[in-house]
Structures are given as C-alpha cells and as structure tokens.
C-alpha atoms as a PDB file:
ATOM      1  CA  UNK A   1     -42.439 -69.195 -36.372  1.00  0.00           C
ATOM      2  CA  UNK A   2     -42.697 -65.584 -36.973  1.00  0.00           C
ATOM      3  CA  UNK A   3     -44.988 -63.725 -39.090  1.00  0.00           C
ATOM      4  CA  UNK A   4     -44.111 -61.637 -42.125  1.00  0.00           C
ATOM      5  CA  UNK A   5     -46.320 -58.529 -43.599  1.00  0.00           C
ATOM      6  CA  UNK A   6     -47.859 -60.470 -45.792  1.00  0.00           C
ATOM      7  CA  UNK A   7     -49.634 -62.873 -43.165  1.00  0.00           C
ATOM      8  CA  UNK A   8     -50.501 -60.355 -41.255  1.00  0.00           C
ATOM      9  CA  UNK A   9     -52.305 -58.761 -43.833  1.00  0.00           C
ATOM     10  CA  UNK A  10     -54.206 -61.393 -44.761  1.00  0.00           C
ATOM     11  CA  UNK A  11     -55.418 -61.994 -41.048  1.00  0.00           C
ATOM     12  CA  UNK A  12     -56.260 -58.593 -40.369  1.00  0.00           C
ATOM     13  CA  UNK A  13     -57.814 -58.360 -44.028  1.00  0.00           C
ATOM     14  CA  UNK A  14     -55.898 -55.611 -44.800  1.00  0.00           C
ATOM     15  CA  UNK A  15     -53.635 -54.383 -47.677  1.00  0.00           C
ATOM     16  CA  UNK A  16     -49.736 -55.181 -46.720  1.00  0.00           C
ATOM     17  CA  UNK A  17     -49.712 -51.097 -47.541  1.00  0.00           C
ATOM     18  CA  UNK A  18     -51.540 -50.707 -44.994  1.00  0.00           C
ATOM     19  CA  UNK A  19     -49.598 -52.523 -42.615  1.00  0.00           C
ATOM     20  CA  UNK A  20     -46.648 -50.956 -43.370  1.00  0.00           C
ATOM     21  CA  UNK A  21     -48.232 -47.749 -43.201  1.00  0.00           C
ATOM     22  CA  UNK A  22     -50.044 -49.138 -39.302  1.00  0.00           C
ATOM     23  CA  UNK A  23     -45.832 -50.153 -38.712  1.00  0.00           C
ATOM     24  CA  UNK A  24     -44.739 -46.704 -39.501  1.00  0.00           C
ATOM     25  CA  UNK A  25     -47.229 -44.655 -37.097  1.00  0.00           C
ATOM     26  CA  UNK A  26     -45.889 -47.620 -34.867  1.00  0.00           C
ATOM     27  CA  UNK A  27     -49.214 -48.892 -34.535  1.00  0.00           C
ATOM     28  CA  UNK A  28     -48.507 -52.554 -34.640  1.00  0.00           C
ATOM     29  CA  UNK A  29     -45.518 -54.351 -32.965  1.00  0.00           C
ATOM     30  CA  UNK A  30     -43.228 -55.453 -35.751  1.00  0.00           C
ATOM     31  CA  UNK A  31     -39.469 -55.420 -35.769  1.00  0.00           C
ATOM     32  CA  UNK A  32     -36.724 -55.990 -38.351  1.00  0.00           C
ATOM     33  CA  UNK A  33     -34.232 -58.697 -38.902  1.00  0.00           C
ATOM     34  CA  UNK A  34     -32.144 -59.632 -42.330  1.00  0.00           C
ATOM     35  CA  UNK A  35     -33.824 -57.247 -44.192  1.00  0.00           C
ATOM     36  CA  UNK A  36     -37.065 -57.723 -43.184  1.00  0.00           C
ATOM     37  CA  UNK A  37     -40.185 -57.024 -41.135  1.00  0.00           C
ATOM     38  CA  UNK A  38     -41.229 -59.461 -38.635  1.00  0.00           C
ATOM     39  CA  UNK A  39     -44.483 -59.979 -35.900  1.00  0.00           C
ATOM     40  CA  UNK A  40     -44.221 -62.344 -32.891  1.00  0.00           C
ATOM     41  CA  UNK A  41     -47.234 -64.232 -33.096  1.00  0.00           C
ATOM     42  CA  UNK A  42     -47.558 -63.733 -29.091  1.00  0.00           C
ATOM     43  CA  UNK A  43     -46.889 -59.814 -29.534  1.00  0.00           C
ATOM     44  CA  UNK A  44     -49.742 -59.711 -32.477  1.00  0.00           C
ATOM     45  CA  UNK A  45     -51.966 -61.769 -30.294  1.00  0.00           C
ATOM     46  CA  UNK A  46     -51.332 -59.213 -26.965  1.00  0.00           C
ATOM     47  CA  UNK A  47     -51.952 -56.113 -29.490  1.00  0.00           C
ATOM     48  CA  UNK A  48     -55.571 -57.717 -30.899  1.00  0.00           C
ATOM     49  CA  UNK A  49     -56.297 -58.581 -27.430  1.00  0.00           C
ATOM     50  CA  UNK A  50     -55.853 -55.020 -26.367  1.00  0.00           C
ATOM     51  CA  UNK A  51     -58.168 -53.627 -29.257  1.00  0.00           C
ATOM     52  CA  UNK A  52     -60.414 -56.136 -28.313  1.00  0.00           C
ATOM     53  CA  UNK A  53     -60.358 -54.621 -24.338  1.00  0.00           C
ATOM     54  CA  UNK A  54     -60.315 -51.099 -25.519  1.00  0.00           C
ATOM     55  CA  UNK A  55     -63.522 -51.548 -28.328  1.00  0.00           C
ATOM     56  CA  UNK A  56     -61.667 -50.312 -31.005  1.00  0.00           C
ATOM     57  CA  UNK A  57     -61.907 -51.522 -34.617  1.00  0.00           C
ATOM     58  CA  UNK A  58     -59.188 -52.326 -36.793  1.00  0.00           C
ATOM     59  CA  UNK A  59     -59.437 -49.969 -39.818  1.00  0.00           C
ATOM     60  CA  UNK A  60     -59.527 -51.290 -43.359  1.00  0.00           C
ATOM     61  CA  UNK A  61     -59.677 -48.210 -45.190  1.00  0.00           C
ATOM     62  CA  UNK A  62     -60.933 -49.380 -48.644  1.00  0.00           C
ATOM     63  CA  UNK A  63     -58.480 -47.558 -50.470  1.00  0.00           C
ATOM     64  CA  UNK A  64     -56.099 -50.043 -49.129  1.00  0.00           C
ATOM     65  CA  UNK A  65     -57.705 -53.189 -49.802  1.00  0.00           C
ATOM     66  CA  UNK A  66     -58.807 -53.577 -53.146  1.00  0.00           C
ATOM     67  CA  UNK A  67     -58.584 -57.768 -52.784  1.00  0.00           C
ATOM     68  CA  UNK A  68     -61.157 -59.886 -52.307  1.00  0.00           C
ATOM     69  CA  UNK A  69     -61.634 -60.677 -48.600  1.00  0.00           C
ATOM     70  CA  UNK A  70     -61.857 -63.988 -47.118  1.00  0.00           C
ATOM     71  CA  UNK A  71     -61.152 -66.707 -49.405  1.00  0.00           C
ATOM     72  CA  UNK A  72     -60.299 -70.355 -49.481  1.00  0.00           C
ATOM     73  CA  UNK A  73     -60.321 -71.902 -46.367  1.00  0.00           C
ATOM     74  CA  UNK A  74     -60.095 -68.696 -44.498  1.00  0.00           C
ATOM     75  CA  UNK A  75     -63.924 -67.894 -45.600  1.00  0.00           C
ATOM     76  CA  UNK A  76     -65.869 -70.012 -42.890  1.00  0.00           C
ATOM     77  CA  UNK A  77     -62.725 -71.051 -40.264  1.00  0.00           C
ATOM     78  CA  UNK A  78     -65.083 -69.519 -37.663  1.00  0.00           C
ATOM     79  CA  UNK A  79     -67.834 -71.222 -38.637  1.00  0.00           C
ATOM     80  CA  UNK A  80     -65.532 -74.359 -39.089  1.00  0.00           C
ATOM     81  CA  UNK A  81     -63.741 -73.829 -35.305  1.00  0.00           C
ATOM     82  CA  UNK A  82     -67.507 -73.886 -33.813  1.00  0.00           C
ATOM     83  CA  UNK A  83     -68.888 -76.784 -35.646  1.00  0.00           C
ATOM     84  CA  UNK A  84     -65.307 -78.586 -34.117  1.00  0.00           C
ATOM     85  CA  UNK A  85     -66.492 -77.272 -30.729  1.00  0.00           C
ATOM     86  CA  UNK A  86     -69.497 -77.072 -28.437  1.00  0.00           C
ATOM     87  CA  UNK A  87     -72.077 -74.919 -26.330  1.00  0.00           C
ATOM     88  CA  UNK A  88     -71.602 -75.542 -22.743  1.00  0.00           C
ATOM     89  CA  UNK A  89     -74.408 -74.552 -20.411  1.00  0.00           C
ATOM     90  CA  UNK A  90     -74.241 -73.845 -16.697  1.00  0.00           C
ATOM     91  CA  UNK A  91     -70.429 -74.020 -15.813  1.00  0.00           C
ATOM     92  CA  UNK A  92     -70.088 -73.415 -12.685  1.00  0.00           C
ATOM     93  CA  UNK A  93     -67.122 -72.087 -10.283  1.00  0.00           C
ATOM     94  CA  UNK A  94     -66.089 -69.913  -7.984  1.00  0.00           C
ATOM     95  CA  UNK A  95     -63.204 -68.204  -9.942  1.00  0.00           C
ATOM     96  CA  UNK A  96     -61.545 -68.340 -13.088  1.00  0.00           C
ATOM     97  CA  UNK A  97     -59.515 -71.444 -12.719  1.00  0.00           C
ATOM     98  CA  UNK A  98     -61.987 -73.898 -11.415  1.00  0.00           C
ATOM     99  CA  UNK A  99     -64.110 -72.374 -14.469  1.00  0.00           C
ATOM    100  CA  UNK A 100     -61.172 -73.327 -16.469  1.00  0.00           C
ATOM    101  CA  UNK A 101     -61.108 -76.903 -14.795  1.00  0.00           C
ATOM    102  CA  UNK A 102     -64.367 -77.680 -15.201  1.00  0.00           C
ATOM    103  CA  UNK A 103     -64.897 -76.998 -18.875  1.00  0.00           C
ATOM    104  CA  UNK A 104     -61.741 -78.601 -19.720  1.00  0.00           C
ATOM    105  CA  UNK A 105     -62.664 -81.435 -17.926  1.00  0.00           C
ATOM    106  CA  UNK A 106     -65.905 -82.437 -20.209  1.00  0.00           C
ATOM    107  CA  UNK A 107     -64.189 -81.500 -23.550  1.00  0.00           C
ATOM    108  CA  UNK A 108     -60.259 -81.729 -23.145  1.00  0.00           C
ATOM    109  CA  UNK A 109     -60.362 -85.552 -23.578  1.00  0.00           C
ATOM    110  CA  UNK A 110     -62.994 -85.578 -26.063  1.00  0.00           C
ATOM    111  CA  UNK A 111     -62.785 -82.842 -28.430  1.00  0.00           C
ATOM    112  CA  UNK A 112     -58.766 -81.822 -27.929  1.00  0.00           C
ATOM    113  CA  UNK A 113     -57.518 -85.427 -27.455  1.00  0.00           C
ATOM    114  CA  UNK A 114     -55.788 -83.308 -24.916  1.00  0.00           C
ATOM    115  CA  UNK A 115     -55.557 -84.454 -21.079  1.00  0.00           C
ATOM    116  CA  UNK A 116     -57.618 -82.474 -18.999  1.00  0.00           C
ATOM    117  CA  UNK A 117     -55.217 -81.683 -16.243  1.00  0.00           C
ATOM    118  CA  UNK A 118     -52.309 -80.278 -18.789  1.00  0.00           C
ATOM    119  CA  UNK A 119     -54.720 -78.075 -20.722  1.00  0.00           C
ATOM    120  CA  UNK A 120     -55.880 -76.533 -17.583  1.00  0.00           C
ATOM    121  CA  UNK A 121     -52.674 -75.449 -16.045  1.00  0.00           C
ATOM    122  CA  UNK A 122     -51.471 -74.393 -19.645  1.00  0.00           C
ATOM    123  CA  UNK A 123     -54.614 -71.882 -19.468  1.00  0.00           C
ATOM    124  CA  UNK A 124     -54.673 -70.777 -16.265  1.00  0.00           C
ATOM    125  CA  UNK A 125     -50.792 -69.963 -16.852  1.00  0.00           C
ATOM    126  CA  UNK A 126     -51.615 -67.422 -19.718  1.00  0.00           C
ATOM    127  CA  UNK A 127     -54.123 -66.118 -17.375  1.00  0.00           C
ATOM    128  CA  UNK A 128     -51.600 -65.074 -14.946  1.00  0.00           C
ATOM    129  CA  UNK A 129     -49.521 -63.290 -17.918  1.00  0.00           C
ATOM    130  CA  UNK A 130     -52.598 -61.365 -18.564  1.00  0.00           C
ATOM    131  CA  UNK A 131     -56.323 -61.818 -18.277  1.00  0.00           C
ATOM    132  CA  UNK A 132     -58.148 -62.469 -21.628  1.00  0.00           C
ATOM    133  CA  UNK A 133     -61.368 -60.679 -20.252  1.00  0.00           C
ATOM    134  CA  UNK A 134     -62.034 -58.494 -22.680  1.00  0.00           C
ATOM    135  CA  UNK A 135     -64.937 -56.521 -21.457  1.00  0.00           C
ATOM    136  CA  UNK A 136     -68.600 -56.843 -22.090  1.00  0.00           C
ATOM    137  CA  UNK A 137     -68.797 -59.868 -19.619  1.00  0.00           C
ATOM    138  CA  UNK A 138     -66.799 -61.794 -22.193  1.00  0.00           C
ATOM    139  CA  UNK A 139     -63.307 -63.975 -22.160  1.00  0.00           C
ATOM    140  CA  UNK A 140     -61.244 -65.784 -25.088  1.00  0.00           C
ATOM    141  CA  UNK A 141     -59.235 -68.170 -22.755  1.00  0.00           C
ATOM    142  CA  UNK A 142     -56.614 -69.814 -25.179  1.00  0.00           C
ATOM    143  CA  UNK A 143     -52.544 -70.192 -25.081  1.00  0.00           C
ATOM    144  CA  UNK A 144     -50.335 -70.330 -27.781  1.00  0.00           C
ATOM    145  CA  UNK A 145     -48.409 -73.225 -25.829  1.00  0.00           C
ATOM    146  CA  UNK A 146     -50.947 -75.713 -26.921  1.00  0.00           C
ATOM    147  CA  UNK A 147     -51.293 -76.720 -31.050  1.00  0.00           C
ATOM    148  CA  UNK A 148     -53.899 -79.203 -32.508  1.00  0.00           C
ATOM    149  CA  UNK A 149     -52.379 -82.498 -33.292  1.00  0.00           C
ATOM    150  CA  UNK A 150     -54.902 -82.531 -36.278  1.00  0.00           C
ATOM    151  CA  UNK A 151     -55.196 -79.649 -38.803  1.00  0.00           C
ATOM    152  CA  UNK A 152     -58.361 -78.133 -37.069  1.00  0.00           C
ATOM    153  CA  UNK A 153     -59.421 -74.988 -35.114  1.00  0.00           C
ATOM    154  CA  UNK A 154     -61.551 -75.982 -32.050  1.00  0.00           C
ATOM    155  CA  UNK A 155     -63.970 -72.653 -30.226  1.00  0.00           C
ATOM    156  CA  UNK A 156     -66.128 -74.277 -27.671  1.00  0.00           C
ATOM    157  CA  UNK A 157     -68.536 -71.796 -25.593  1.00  0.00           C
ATOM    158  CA  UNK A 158     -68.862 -71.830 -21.838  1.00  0.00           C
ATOM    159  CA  UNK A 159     -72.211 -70.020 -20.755  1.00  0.00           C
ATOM    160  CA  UNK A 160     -71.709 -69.568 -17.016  1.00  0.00           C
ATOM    161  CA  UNK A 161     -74.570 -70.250 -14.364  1.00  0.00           C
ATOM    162  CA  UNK A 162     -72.679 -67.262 -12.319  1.00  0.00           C
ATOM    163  CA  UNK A 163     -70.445 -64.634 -13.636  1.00  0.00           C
ATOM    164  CA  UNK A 164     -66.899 -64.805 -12.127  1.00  0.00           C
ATOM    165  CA  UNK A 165     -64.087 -61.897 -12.010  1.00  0.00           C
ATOM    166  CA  UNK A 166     -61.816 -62.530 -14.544  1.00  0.00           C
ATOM    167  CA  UNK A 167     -59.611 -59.617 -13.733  1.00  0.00           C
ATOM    168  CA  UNK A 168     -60.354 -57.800 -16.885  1.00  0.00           C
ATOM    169  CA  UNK A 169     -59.629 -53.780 -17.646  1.00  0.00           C
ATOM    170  CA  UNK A 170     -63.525 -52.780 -17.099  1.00  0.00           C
ATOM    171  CA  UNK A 171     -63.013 -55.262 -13.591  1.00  0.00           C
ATOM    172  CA  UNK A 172     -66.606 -56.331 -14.954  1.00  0.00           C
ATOM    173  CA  UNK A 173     -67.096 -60.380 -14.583  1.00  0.00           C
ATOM    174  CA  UNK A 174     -67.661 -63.012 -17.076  1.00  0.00           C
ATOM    175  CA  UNK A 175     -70.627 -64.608 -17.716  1.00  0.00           C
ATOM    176  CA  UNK A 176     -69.525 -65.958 -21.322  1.00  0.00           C
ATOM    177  CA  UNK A 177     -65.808 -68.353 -22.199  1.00  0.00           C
ATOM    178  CA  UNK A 178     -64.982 -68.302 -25.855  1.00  0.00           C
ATOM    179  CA  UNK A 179     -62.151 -71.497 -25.478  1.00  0.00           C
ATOM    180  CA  UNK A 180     -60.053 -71.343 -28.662  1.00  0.00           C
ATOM    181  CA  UNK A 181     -57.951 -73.610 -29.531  1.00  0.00           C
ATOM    182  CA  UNK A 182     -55.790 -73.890 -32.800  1.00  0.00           C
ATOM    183  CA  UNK A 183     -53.703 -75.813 -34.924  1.00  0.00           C
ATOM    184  CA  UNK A 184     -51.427 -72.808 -36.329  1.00  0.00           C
ATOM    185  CA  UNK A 185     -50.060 -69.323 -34.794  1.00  0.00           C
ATOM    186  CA  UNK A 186     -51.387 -67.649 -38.363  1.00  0.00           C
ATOM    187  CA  UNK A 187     -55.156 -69.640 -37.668  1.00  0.00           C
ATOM    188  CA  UNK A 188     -55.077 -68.753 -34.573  1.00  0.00           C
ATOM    189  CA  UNK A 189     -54.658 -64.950 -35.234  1.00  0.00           C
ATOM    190  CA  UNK A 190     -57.208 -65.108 -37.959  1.00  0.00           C
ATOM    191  CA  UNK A 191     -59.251 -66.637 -35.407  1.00  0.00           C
ATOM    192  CA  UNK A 192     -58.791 -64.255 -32.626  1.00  0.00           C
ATOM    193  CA  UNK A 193     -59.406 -61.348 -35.337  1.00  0.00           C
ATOM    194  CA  UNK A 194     -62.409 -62.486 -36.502  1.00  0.00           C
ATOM    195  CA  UNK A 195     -64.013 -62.727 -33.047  1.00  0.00           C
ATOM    196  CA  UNK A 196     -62.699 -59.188 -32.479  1.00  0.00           C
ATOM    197  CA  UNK A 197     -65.656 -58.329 -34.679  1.00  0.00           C
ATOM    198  CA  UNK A 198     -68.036 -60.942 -34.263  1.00  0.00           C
ATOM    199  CA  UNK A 199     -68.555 -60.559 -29.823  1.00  0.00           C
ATOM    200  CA  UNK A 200     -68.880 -56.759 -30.716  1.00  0.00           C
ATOM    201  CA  UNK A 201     -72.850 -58.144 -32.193  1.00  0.00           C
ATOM    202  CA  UNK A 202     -75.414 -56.925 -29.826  1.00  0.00           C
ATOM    203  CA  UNK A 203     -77.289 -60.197 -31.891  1.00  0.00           C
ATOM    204  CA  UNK A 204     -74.859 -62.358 -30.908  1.00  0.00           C
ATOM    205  CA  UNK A 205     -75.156 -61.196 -27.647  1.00  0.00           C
ATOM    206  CA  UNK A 206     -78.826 -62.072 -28.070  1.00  0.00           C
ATOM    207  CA  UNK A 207     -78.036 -65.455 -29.172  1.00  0.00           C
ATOM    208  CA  UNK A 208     -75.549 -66.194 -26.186  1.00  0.00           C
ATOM    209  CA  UNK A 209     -78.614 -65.443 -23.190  1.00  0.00           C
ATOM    210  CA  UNK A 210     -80.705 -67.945 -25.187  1.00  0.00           C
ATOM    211  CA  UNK A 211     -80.398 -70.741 -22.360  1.00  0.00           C
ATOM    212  CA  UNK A 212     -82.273 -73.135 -24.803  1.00  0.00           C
ATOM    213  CA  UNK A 213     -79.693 -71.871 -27.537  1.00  0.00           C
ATOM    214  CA  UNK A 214     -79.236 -75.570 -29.891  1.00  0.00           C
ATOM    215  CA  UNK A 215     -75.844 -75.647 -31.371  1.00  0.00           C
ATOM    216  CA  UNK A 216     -77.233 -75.675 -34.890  1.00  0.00           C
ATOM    217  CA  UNK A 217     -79.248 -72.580 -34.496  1.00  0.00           C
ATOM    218  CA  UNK A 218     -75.545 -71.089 -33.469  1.00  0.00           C
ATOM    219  CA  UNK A 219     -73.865 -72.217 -36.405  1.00  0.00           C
ATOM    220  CA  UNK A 220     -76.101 -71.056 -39.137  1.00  0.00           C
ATOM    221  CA  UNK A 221     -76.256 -67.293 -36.967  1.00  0.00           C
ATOM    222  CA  UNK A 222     -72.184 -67.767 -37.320  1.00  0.00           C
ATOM    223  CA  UNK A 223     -72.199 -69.041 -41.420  1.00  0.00           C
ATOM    224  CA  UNK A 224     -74.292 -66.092 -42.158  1.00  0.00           C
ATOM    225  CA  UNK A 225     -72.280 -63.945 -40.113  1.00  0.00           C
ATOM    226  CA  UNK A 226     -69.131 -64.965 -41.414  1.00  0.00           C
ATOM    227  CA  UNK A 227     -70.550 -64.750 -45.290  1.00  0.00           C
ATOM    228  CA  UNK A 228     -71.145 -61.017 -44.843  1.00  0.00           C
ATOM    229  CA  UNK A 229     -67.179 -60.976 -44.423  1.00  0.00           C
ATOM    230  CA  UNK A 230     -66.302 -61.877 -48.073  1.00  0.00           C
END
C-alpha cells in the first residue's frame, strides 16, 4: 500500500504544506495517480536512508507545523520497538552477512517468531540493493519484505566485537546494527525517521560503547529521548 500526503506528514512530523511544498522543489519522490499524490513506501524509505548517509536534517520549519507532534501511539513507538527488542554484545563475523546470520540466529526464532534462515537471506538481499550503512560506523539492516505477524515494531541492537565493511558511502565500517523490524510500511517509516535523529546523539553514541550497557539503562536514555519529541 502506498502512502498519501497526509501519512507522510505525520511520519516526517511535518505540515502536509510542507510536503507539498518539499514535492514541488521535487525534494521528495512522490508521483500522481487519479487525482492524487502518492509515495512508494520503498522510494520514501531509499530517500530517508539517503538523508540519513548524507547527515542532513529534515526541516520542520515551524511555520509549517503548528500541530502537536507525536501523539497517540506514535509518542514512544521507539521506545516501544526497543523494549520488543534486545542489546546484543560481541557479534562477531567476518563480513556483513555472517553478521547478519549470527544475530538472526539468537533472536529470529525468539523475538520475530521468524525462522532464522529466511530472515537472513531476506536481509542480506536488501543489502545487495543497497547498503544500509549509513555512516558514523552505524547500519539499520531491515527489508520491507518481512511484516510482524503481531501488531509490534521490533529494533534489536548488535554491538560488534570487530567492525566489518558494510559498503557504506563514507566506506567507513560498522561497529553498531540497528535490526528493525515492523509490522506496517507507515511504522516502519516513522521508525526509520525517528532514528534519523536519534543515531545523530553524540550521547547515544556514548551509551552504545558502554560494553556493560543493561537494557533498562537504554530504554529510559530512549523514553526521555523520545519525550523531548512531543
């Protein structure tokens, strides 16, 4: 399913004006069909992923987006898609797809009710359509191919024992996985968005070299995080 102005808007947290105004400097892929303006999800995904690689933030000028930001579920579904997840510690592997094997072996089963060997090749295939390194020694492995049977969002962390190339646009390797997994194309953009601003933290950065890092000390770094949002 396709997404119209209005959910894009309310991913981004922006004003639909200000979408249409992004669509008419051509500044967001978009493209019209019976009378109306439409987003691939995959398209919107590539075009976050590419501000995410290039360190630019997405603009919400605040004379566009007089709303409220950030409500209902939407507030904590960061928060929510950690506390679903896990922080993994030493994964090990030589490259990116035995990194991708390994991890997905001790949570697939477990956390995705999702077989271990399927999950695997679906990542590693959106790897080979383009890397999600996005610089910083930092990845968001994910596909769009895979949904949650179960109306959650699932981010587990892989902290690496040795960085691997990755194949990103700054060739730097990864040292840190951010697996995300959701149950929607719209959550999963939301998603995505969101950790367009939060891996941009120098203190999350902090957090993530914390080797004795306790998954509860995470989540209420994340909550507050996230609460500065609305």
């Amino acid at each position: 399913m396709d997404l119209k102005i209005k959910d894009i808007a309310e991913v981004l947290q922006i004003s639909e004006g200000m979408v249409k105004e992004m669509l008419s400097k051509n500044q967001i892929p978009g493209y019209s069909f019976d009378k109306q303006v439409l987003f691939s999800s995959i398209e919107c995904e590539e075009w976050i992923l590419q501000f995410l690689k290039r360190n630019v933030h997405i603009n919400r000028d605040q004379k566009h987006n007089k709303k409220k930001r950030y409500q209902g579920l939407q507030k904590f579904s960061l928060f929510r898609a950690f506390n679903n997840g896990d922080i993994l510690f030493s994964i090990s592997g030589e490259n990116k797809e035995k990194v991708i094997r390994q991890t997905m072996g001790q949570v697939a089963s477990c956390m995705l009710e999702a077989d271990p060997l399927v999950i695997s090749e679906l990542l590693i295939d959106r790897e080979r359509q383009s890397s999600t390194a996005i610089g910083n020694g930092i990845a968001i492995p994910h596909t769009q191919e895979f949904s949650m049977t179960v109306a959650k969002n699932v981010i587990v962390i892989a902290c690496l024992k040795k960085s691997v190339p990755w194949d990103g646009i700054d060739q730097k390797s990864v040292s840190y996985c951010f697996f995300l997994f959701s149950y929607s194309k719209k959550s999963h953009l939301d998603l995505l968005a969101k950790l367009s601003l939060l891996i941009q933290s120098e203190q999350m950065m902090g957090y993530l070299k914390n080797t004795k890092l306790e998954k509860q000390q995470w989540l209420q770094y994340v909550r507050e995080w996230e609460s500065q949002l609305s």
